[in-house]
C-alpha atoms as a PDB file:
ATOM      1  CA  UNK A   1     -14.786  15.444  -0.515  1.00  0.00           C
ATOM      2  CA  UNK A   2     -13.316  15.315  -4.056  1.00  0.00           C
ATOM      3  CA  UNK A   3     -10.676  12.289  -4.155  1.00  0.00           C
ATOM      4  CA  UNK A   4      -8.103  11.985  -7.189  1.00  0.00           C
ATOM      5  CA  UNK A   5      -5.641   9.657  -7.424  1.00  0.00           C
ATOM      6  CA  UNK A   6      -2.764   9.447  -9.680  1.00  0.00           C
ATOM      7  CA  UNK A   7       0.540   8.218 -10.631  1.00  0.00           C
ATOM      8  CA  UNK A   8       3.235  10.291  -8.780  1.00  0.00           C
ATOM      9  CA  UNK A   9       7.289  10.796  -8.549  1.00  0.00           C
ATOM     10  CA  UNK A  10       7.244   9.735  -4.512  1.00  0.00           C
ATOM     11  CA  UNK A  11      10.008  13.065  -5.306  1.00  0.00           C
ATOM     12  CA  UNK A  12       8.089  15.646  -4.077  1.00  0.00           C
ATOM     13  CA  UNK A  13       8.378  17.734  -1.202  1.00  0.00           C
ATOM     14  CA  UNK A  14       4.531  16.832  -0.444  1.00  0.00           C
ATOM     15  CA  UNK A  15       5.013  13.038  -1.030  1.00  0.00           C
ATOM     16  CA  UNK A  16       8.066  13.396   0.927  1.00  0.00           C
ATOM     17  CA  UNK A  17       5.956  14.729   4.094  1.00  0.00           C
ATOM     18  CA  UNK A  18       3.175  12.384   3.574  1.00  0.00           C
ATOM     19  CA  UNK A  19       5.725   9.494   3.739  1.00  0.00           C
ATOM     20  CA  UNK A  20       7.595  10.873   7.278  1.00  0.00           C
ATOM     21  CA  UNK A  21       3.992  11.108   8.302  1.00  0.00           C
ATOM     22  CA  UNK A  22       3.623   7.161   7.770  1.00  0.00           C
ATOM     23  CA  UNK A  23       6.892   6.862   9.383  1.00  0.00           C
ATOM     24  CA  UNK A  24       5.728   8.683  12.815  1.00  0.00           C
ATOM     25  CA  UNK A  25       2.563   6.461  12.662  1.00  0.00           C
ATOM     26  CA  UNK A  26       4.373   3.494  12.775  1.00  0.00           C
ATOM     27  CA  UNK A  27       6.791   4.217  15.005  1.00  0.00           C
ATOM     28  CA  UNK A  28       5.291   3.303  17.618  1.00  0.00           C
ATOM     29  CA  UNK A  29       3.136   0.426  16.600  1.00  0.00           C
ATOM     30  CA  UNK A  30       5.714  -2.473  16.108  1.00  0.00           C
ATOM     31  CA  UNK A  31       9.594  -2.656  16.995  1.00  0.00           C
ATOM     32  CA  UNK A  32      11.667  -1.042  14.616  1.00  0.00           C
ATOM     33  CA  UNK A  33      12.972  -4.666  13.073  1.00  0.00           C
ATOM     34  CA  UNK A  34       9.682  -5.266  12.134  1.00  0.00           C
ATOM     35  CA  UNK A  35       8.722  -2.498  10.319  1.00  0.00           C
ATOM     36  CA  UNK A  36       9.742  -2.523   7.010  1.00  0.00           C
ATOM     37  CA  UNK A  37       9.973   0.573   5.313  1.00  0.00           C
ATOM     38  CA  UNK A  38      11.001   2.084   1.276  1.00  0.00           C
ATOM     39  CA  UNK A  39      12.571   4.934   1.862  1.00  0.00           C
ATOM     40  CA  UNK A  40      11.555   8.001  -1.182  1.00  0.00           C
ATOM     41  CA  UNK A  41      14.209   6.816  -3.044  1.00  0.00           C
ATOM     42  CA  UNK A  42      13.713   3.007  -3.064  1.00  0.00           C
ATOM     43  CA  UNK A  43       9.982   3.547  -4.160  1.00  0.00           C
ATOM     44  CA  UNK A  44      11.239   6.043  -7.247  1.00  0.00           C
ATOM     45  CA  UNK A  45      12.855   2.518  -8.486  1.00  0.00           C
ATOM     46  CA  UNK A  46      12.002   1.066 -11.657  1.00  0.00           C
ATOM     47  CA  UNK A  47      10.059  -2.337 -10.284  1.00  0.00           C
ATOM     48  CA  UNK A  48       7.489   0.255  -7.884  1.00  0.00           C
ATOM     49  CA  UNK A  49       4.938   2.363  -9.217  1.00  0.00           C
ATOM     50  CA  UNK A  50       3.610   4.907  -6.629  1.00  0.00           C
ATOM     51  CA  UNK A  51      -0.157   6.212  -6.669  1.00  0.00           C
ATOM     52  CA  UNK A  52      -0.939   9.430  -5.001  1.00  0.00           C
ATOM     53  CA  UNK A  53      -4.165  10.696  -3.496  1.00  0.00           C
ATOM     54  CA  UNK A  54      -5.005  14.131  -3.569  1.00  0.00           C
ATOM     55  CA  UNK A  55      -8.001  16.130  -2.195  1.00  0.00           C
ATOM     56  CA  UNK A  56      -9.799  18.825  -4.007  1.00  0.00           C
ATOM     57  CA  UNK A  57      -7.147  21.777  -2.999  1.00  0.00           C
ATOM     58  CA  UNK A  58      -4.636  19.413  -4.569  1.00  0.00           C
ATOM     59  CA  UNK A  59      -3.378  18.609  -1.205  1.00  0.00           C
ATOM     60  CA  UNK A  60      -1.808  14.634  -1.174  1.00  0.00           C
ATOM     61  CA  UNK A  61      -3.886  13.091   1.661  1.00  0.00           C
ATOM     62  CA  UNK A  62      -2.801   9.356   0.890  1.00  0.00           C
ATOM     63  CA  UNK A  63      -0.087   6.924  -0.699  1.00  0.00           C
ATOM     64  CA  UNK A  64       0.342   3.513  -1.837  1.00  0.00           C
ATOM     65  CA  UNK A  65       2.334   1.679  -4.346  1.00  0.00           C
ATOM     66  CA  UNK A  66       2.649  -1.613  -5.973  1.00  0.00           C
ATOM     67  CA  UNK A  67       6.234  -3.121  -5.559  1.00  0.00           C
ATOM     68  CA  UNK A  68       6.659  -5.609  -9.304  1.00  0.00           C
ATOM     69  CA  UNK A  69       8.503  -8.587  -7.503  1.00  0.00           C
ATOM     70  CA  UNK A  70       8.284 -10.690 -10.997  1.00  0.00           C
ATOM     71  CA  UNK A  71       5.684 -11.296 -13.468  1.00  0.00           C
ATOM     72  CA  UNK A  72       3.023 -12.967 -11.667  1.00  0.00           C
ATOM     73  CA  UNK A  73       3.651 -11.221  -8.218  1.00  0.00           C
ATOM     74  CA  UNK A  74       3.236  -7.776  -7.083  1.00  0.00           C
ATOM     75  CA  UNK A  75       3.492  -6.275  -3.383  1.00  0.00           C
ATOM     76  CA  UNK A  76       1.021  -3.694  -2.025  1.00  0.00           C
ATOM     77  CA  UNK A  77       3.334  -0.726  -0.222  1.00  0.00           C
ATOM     78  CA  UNK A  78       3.114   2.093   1.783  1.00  0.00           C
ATOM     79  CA  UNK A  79      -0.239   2.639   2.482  1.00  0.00           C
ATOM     80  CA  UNK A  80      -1.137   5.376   4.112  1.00  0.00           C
ATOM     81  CA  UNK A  81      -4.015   8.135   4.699  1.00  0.00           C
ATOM     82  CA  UNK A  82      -3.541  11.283   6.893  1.00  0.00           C
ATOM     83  CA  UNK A  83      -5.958  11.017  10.047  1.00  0.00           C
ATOM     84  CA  UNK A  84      -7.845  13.674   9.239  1.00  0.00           C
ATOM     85  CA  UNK A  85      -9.151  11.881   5.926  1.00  0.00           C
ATOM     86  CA  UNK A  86      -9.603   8.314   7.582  1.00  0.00           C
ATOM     87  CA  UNK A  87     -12.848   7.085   7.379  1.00  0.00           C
ATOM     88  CA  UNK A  88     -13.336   8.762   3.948  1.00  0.00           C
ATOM     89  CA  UNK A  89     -12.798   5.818   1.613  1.00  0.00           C
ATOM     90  CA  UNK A  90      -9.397   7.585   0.466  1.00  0.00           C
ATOM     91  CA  UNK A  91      -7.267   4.201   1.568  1.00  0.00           C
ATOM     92  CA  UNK A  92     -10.457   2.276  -0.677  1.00  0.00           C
ATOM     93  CA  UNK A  93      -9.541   4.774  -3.817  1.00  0.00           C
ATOM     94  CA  UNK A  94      -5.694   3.572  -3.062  1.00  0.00           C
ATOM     95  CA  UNK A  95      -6.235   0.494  -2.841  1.00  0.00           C
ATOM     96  CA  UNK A  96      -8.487   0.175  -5.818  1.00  0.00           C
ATOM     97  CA  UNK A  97      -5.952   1.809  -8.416  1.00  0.00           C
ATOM     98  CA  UNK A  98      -2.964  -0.254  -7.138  1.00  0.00           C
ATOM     99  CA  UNK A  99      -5.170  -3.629  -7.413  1.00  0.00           C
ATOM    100  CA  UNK A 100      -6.386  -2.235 -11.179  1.00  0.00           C
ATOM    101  CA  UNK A 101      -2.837  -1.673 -11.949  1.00  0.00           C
ATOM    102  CA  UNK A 102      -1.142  -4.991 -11.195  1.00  0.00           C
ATOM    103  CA  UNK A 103      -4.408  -6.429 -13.325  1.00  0.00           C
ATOM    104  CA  UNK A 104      -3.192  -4.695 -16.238  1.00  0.00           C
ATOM    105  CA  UNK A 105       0.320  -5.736 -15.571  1.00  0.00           C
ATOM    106  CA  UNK A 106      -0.533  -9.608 -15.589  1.00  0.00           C
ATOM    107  CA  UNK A 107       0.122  -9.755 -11.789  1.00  0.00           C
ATOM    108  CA  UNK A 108      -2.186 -12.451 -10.576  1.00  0.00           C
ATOM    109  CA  UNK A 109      -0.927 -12.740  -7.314  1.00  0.00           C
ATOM    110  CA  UNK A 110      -0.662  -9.499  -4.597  1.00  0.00           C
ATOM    111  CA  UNK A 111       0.557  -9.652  -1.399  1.00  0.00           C
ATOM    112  CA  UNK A 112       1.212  -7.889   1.324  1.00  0.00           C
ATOM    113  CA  UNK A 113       2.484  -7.485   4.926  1.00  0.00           C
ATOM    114  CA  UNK A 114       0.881  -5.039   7.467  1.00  0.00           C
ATOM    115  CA  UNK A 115       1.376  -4.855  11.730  1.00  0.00           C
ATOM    116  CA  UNK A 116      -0.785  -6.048  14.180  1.00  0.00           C
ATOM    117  CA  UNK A 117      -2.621  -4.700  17.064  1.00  0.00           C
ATOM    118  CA  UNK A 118      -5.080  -2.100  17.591  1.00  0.00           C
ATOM    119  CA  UNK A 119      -3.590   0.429  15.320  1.00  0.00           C
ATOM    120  CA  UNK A 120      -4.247  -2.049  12.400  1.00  0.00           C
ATOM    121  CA  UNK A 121      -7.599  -2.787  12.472  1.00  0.00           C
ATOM    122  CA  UNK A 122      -8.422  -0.137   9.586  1.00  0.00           C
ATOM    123  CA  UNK A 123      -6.237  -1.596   7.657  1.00  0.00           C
ATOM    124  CA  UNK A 124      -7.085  -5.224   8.293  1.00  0.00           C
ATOM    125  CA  UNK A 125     -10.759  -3.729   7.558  1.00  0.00           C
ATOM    126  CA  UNK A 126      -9.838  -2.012   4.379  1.00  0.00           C
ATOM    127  CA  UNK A 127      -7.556  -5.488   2.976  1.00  0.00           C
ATOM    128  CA  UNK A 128     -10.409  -7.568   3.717  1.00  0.00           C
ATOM    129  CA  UNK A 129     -13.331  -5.911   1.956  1.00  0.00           C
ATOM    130  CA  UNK A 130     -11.416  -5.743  -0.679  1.00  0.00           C
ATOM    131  CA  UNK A 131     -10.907  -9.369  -1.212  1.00  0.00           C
ATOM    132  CA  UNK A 132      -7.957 -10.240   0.483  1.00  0.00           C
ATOM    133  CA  UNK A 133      -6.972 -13.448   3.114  1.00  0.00           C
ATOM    134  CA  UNK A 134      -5.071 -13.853   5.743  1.00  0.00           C
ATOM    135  CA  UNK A 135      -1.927 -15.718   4.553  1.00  0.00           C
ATOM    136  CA  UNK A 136       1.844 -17.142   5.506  1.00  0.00           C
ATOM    137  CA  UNK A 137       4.904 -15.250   5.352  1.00  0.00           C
ATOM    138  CA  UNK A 138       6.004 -14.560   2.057  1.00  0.00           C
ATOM    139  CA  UNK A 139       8.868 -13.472   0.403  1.00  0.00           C
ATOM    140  CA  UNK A 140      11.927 -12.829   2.562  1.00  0.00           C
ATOM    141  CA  UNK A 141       9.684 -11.720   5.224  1.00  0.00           C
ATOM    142  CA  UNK A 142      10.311 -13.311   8.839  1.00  0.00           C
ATOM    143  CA  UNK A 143       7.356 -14.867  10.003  1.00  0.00           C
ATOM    144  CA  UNK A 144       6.617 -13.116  13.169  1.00  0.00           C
ATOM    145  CA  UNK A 145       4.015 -12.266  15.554  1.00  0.00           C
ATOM    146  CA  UNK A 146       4.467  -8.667  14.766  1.00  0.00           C
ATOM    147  CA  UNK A 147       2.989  -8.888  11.149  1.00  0.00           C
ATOM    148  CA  UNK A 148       0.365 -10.115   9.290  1.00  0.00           C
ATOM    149  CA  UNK A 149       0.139 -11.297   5.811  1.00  0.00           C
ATOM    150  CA  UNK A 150      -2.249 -11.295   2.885  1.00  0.00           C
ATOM    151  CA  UNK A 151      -2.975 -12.424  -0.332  1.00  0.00           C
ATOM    152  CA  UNK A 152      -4.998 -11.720  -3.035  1.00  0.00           C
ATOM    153  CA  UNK A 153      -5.689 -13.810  -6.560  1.00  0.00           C
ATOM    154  CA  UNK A 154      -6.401 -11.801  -9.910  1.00  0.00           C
ATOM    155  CA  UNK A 155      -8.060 -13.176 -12.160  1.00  0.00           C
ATOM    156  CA  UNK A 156      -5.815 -12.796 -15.944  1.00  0.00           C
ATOM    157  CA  UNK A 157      -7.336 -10.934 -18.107  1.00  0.00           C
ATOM    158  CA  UNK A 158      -8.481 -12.254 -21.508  1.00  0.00           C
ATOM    159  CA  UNK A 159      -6.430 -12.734 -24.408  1.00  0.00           C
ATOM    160  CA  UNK A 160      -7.278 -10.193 -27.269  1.00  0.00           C
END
């Protein structure tokens, strides 16, 4: 399977579905108050950049975005691969071009905040091979038993 991934408008009828996809798959994984969402709108803002992933028929299989909190810090978002991609490495891809991003930025510091439970443990998989730990709450995010947090440190890059 041929994987791109790009920088999107989350403004598309495609991106819209993907993201009502995510939606359903969360619903039932953690109460409502604990799930916390960016609607299409919120991630077309100025401080989120939004990465699409697209299979070789150009159909979007997978989202993610980096949310610019201020210059050092930078929130991984929306995450998301269809089910009938998992397994694939698409969420890796993601994940990869978000993290290579915020580098480039001069974020040195990425968080984010994911469920818990059995439907998690991709995810949990996926965060940790890629370098991050387990952290506190951060942010204005409660500290609850319904989420987990984690960090990652980037190195800055070089001056030129």
């Amino acid at each position: 399977m041929t994987i791109t991934v790009a920088v999107e408008t989350p403004l598309q009828d495609d991106v819209r579905a993907l993201v009502d996809a995510l939606n359903a798959h969360l619903l039932p994984l953690s109460p409502v108050e604990f799930q916390f969402k960016m609607t299409v709108e919120e991630m077309a803002g100025n401080d989120t950049t939004v990465f699409i992933a697209r299979d070789e028929t150009g159909h979007a299989i997978g989202c993610g975005a980096l949310k610019e909190h201020d210059a050092a810090t930078g929130e991984i978002k929306r995450m998301f691969t269809l089910p009938s991609v998992r397994g694939k490495r698409v969420g890796s891809h993601l994940l990869e071009a978000v993290t290579k991003l915020a580098a480039e930025k001069g974020i040195t510091h990425l968080v984010l905040e994911t469920g818990v439970g059995p439907g998690f443990d991709a995810a949990w998989r996926l965060y940790e091979r890629s370098g991050f730990t387990r952290c506190g709450a951060f942010l204005d995010y409660p500290d609850s038993e319904h989420s987990a947090f984690y960090e990652k440190r980037l190195a800055l890059a070089p001056a030129q």
